[in-house]
PDB file of N, CA and C in Angstrom:
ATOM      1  N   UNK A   1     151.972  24.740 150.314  1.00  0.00           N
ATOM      2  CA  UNK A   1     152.373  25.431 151.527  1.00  0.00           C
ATOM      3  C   UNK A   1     151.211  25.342 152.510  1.00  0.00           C
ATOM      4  N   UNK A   2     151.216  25.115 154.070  1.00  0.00           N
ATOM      5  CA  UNK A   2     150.447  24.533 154.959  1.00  0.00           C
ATOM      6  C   UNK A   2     150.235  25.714 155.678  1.00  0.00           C
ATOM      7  N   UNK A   3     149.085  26.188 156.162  1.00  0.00           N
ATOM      8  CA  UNK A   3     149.056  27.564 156.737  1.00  0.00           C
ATOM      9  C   UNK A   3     149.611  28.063 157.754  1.00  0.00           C
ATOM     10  N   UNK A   4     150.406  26.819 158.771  1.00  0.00           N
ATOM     11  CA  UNK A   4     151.501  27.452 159.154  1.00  0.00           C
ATOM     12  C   UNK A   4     152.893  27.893 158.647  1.00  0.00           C
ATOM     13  N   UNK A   5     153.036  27.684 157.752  1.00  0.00           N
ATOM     14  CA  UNK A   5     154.148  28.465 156.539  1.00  0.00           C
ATOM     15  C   UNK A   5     153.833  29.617 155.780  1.00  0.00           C
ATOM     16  N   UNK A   6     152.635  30.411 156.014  1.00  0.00           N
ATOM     17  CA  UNK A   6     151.721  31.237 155.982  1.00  0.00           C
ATOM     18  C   UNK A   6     151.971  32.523 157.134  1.00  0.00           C
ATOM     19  N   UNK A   7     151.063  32.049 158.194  1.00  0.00           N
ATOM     20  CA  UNK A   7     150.609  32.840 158.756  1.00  0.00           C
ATOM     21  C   UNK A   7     150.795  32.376 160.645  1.00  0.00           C
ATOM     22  N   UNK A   8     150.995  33.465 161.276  1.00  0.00           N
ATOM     23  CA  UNK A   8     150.932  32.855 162.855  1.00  0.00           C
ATOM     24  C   UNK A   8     150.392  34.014 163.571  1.00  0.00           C
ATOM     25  N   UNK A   9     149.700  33.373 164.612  1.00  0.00           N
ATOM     26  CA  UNK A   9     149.364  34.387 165.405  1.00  0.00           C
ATOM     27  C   UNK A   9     150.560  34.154 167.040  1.00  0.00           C
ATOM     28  N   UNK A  10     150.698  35.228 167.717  1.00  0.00           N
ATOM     29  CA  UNK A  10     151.222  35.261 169.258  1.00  0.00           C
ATOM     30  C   UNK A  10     150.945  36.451 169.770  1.00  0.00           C
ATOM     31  N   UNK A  11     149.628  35.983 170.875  1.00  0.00           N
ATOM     32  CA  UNK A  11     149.838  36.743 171.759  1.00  0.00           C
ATOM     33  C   UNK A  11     150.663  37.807 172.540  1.00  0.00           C
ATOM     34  N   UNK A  12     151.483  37.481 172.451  1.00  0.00           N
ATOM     35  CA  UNK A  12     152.942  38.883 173.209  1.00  0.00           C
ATOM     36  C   UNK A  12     153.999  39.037 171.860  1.00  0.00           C
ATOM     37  N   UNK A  13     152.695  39.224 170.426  1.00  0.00           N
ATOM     38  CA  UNK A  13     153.931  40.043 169.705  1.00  0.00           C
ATOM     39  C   UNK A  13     153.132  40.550 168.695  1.00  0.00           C
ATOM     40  N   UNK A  14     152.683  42.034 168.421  1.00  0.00           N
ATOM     41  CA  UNK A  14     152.050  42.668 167.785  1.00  0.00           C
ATOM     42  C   UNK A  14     150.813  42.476 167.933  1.00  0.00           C
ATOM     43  N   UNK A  15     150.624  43.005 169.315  1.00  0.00           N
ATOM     44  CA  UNK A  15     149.517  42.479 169.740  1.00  0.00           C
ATOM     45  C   UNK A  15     148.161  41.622 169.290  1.00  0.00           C
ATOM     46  N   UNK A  16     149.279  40.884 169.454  1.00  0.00           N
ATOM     47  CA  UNK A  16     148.579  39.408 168.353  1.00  0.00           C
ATOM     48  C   UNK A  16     147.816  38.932 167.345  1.00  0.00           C
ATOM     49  N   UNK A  17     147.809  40.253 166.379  1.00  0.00           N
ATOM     50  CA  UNK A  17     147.555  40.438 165.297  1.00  0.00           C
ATOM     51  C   UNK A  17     148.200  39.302 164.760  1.00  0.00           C
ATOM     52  N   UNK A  18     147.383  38.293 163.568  1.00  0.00           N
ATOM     53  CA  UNK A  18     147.715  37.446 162.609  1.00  0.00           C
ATOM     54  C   UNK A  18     149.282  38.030 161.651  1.00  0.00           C
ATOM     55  N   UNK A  19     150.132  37.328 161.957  1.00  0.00           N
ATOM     56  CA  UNK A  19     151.546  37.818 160.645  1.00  0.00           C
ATOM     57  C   UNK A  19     152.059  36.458 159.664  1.00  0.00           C
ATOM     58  N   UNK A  20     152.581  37.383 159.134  1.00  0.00           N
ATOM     59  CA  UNK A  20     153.687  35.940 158.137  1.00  0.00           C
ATOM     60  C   UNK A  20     154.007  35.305 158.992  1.00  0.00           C
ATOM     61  N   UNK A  21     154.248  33.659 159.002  1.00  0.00           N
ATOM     62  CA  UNK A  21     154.858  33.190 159.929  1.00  0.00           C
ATOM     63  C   UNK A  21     156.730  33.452 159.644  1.00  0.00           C
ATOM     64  N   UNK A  22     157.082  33.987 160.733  1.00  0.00           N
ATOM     65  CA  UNK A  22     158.435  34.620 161.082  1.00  0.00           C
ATOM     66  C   UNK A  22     158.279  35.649 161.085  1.00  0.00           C
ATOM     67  N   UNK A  23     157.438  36.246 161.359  1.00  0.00           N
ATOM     68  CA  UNK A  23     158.124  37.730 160.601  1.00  0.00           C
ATOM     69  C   UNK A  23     157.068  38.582 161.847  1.00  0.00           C
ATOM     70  N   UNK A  24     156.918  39.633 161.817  1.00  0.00           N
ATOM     71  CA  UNK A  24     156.508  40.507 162.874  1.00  0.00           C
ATOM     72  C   UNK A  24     155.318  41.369 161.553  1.00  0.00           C
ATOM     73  N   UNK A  25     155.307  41.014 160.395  1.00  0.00           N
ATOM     74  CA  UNK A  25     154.312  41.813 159.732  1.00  0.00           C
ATOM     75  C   UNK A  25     153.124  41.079 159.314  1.00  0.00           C
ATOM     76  N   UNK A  26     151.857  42.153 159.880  1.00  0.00           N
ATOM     77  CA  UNK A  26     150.840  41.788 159.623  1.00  0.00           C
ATOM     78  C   UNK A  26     150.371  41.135 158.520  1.00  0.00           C
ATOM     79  N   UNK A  27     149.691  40.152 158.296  1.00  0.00           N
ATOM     80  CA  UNK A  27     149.224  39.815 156.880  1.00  0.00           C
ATOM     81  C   UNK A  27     148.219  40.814 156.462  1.00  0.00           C
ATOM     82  N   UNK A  28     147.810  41.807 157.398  1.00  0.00           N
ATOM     83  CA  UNK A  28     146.592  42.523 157.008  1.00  0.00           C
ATOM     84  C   UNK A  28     147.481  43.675 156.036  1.00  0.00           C
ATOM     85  N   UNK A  29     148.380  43.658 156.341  1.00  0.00           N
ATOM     86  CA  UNK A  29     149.540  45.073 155.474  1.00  0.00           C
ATOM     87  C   UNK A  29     149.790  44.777 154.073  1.00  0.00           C
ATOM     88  N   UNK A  30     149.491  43.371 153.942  1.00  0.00           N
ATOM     89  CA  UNK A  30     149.520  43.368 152.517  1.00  0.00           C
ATOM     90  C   UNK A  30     147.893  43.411 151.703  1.00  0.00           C
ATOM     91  N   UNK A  31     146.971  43.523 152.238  1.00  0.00           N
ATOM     92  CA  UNK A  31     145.650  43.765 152.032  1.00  0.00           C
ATOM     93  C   UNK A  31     145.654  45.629 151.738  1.00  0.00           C
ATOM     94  N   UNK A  32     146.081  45.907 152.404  1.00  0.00           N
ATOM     95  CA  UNK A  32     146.184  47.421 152.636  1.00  0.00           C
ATOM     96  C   UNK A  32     146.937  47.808 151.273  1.00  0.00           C
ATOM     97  N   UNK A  33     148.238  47.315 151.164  1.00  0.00           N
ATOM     98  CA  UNK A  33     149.037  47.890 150.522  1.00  0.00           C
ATOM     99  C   UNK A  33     148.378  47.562 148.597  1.00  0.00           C
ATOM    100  N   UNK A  34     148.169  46.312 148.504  1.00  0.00           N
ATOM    101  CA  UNK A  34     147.245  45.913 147.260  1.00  0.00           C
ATOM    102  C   UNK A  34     145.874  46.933 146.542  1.00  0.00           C
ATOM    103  N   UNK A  35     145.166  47.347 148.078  1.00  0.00           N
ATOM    104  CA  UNK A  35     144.099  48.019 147.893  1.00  0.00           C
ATOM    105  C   UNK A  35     144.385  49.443 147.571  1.00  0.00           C
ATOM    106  N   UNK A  36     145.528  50.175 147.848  1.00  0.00           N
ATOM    107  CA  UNK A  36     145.648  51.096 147.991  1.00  0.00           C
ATOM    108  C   UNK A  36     146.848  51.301 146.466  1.00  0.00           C
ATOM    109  N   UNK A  37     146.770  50.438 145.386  1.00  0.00           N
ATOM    110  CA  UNK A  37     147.280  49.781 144.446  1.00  0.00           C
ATOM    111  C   UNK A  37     148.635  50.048 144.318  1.00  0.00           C
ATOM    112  N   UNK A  38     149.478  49.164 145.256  1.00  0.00           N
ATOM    113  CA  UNK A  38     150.835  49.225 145.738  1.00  0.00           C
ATOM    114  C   UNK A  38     151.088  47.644 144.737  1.00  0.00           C
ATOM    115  N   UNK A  39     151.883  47.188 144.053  1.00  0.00           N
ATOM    116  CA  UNK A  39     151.706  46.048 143.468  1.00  0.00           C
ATOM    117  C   UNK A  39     152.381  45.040 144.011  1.00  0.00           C
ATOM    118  N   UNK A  40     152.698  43.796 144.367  1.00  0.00           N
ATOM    119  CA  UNK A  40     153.418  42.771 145.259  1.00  0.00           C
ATOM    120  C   UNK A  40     154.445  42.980 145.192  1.00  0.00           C
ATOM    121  N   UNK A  41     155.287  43.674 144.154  1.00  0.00           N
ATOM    122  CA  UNK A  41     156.471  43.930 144.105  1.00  0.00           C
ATOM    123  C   UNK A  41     156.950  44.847 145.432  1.00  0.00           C
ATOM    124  N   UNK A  42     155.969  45.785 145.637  1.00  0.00           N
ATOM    125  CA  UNK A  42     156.204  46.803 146.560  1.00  0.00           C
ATOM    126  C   UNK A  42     156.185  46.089 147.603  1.00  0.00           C
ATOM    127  N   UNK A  43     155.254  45.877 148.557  1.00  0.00           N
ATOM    128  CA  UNK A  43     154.893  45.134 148.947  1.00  0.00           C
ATOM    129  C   UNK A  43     156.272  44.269 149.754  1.00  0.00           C
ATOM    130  N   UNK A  44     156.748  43.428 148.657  1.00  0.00           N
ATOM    131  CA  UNK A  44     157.721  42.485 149.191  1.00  0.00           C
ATOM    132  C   UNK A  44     159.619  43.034 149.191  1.00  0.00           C
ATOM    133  N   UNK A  45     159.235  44.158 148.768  1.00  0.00           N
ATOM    134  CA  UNK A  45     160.252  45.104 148.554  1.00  0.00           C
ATOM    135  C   UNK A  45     160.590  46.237 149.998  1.00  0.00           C
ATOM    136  N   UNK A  46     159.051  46.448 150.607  1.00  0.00           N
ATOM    137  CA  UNK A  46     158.945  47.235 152.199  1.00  0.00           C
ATOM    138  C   UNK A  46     159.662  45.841 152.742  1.00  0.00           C
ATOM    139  N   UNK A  47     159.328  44.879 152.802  1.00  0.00           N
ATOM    140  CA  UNK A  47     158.936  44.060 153.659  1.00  0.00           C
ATOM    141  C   UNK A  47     159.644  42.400 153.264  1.00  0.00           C
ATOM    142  N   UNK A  48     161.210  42.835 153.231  1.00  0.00           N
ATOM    143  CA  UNK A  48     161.967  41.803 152.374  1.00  0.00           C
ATOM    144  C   UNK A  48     161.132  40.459 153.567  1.00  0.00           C
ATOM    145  N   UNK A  49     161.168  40.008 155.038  1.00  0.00           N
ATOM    146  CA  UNK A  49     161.025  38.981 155.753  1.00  0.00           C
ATOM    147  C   UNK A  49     160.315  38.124 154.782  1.00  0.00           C
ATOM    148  N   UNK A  50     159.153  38.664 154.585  1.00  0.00           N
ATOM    149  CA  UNK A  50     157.830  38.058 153.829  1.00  0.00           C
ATOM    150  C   UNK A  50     158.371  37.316 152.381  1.00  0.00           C
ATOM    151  N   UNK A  51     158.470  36.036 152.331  1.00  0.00           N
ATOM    152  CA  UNK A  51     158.501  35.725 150.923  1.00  0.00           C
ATOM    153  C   UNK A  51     157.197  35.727 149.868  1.00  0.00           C
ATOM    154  N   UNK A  52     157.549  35.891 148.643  1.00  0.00           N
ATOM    155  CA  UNK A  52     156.630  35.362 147.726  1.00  0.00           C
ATOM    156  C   UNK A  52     155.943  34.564 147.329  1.00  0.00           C
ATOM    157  N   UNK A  53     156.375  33.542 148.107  1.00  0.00           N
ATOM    158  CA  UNK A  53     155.522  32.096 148.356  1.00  0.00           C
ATOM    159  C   UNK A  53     154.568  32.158 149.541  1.00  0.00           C
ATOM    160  N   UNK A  54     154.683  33.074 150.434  1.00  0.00           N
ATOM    161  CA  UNK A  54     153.868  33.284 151.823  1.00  0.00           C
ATOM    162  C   UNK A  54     153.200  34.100 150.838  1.00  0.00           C
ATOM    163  N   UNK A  55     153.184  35.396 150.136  1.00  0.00           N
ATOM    164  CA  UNK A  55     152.279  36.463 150.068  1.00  0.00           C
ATOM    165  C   UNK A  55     151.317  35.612 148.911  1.00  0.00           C
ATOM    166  N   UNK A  56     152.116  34.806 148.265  1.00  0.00           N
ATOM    167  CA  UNK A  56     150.769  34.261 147.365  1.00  0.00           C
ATOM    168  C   UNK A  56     149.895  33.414 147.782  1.00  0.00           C
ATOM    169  N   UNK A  57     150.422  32.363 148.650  1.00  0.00           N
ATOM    170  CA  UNK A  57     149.762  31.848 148.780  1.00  0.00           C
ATOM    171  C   UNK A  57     148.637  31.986 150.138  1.00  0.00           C
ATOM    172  N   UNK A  58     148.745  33.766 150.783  1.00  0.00           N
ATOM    173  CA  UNK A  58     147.979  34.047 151.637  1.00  0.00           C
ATOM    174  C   UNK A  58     146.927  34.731 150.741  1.00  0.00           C
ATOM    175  N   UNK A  59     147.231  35.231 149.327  1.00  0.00           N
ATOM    176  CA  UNK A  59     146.060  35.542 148.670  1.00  0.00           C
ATOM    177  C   UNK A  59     145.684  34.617 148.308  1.00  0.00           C
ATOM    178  N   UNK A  60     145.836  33.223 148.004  1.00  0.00           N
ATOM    179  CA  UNK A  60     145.112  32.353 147.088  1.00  0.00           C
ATOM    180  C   UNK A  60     144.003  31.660 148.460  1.00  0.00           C
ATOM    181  N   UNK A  61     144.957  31.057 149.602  1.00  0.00           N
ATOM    182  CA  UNK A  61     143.993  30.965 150.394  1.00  0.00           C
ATOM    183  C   UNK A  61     143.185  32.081 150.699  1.00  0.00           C
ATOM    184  N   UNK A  62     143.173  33.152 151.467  1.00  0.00           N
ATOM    185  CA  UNK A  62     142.526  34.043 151.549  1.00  0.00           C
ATOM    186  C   UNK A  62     143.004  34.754 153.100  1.00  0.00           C
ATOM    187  N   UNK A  63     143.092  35.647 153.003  1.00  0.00           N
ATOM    188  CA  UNK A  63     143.258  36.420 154.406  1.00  0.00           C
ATOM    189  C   UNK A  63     142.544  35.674 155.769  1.00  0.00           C
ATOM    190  N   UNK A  64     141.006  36.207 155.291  1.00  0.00           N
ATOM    191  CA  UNK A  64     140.532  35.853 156.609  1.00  0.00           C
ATOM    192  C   UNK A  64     140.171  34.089 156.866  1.00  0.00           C
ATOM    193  N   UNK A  65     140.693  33.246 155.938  1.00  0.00           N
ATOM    194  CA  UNK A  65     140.495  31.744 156.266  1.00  0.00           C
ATOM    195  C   UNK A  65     141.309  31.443 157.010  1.00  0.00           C
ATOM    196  N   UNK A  66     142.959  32.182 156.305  1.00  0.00           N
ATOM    197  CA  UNK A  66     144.242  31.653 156.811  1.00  0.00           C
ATOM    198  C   UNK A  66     144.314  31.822 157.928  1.00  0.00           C
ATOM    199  N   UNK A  67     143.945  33.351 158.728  1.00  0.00           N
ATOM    200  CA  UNK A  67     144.016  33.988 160.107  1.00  0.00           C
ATOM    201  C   UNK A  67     142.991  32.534 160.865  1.00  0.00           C
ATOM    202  N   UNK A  68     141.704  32.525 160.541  1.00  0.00           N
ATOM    203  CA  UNK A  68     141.154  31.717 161.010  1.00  0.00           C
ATOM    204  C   UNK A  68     141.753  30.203 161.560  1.00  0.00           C
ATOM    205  N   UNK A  69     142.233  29.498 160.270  1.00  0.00           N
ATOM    206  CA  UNK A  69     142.912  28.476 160.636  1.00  0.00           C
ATOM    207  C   UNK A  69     144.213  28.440 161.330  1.00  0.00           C
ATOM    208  N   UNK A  70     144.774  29.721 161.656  1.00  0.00           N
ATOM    209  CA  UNK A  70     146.425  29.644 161.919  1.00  0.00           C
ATOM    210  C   UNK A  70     145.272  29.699 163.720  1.00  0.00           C
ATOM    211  N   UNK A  71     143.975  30.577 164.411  1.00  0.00           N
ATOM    212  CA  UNK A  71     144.098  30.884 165.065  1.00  0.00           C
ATOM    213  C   UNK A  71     143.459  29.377 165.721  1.00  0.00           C
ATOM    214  N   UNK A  72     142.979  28.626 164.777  1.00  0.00           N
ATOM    215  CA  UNK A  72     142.696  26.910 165.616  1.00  0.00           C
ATOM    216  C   UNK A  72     144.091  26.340 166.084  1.00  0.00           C
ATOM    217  N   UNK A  73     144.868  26.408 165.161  1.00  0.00           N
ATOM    218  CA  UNK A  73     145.821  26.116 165.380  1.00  0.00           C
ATOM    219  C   UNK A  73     146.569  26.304 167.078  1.00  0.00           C
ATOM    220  N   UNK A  74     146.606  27.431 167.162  1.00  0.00           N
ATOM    221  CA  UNK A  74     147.222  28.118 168.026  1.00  0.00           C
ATOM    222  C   UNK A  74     146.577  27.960 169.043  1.00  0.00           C
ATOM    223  N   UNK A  75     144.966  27.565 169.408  1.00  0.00           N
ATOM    224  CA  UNK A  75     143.944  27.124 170.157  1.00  0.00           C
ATOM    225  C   UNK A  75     144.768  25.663 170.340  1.00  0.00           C
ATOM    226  N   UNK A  76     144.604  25.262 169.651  1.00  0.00           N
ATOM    227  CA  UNK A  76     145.288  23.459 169.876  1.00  0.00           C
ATOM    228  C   UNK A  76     146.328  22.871 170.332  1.00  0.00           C
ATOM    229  N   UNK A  77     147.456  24.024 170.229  1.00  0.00           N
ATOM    230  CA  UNK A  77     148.816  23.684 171.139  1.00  0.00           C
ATOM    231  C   UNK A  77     148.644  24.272 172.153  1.00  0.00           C
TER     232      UNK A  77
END
């Protein structure tokens, strides 16, 4: 999965906080919800948009790489 199947940032939508790509929820909400020992189940259960293939593989890459690279991205178009 390519980190735009991940993660997107836009300007005029949540105030452009990094999200799943599609979806209007932060990737930072699943950092929160993990830490606060909510288990992925939960997690993807608040928040059916988000698949299980996005939430894993935003932990395996890592939060703040993915945000990083989604935000070159978004620099480049």
């Amino acid at each position: 999965m390519n980190v735009d199947q991940i993660v997107w940032t836009d300007p005029d939508r949540v105030g452009g906080l990094p999200c799943f790509t599609g979806t209007r929820v932060p990737v930072s909400t699943l950092s929160t919800y993990l830490d606060a020992g909510d288990s992925m189940d939960d997690f993807l259960e608040d928040f059916p948009a988000v698949s299980r293939e996005q939430a894993q593989a935003l932990l395996k890459l890592g939060a703040p790489k993915a945000t990083a690279m989604a935000a070159e991205h978004a620099l480049a178009a």
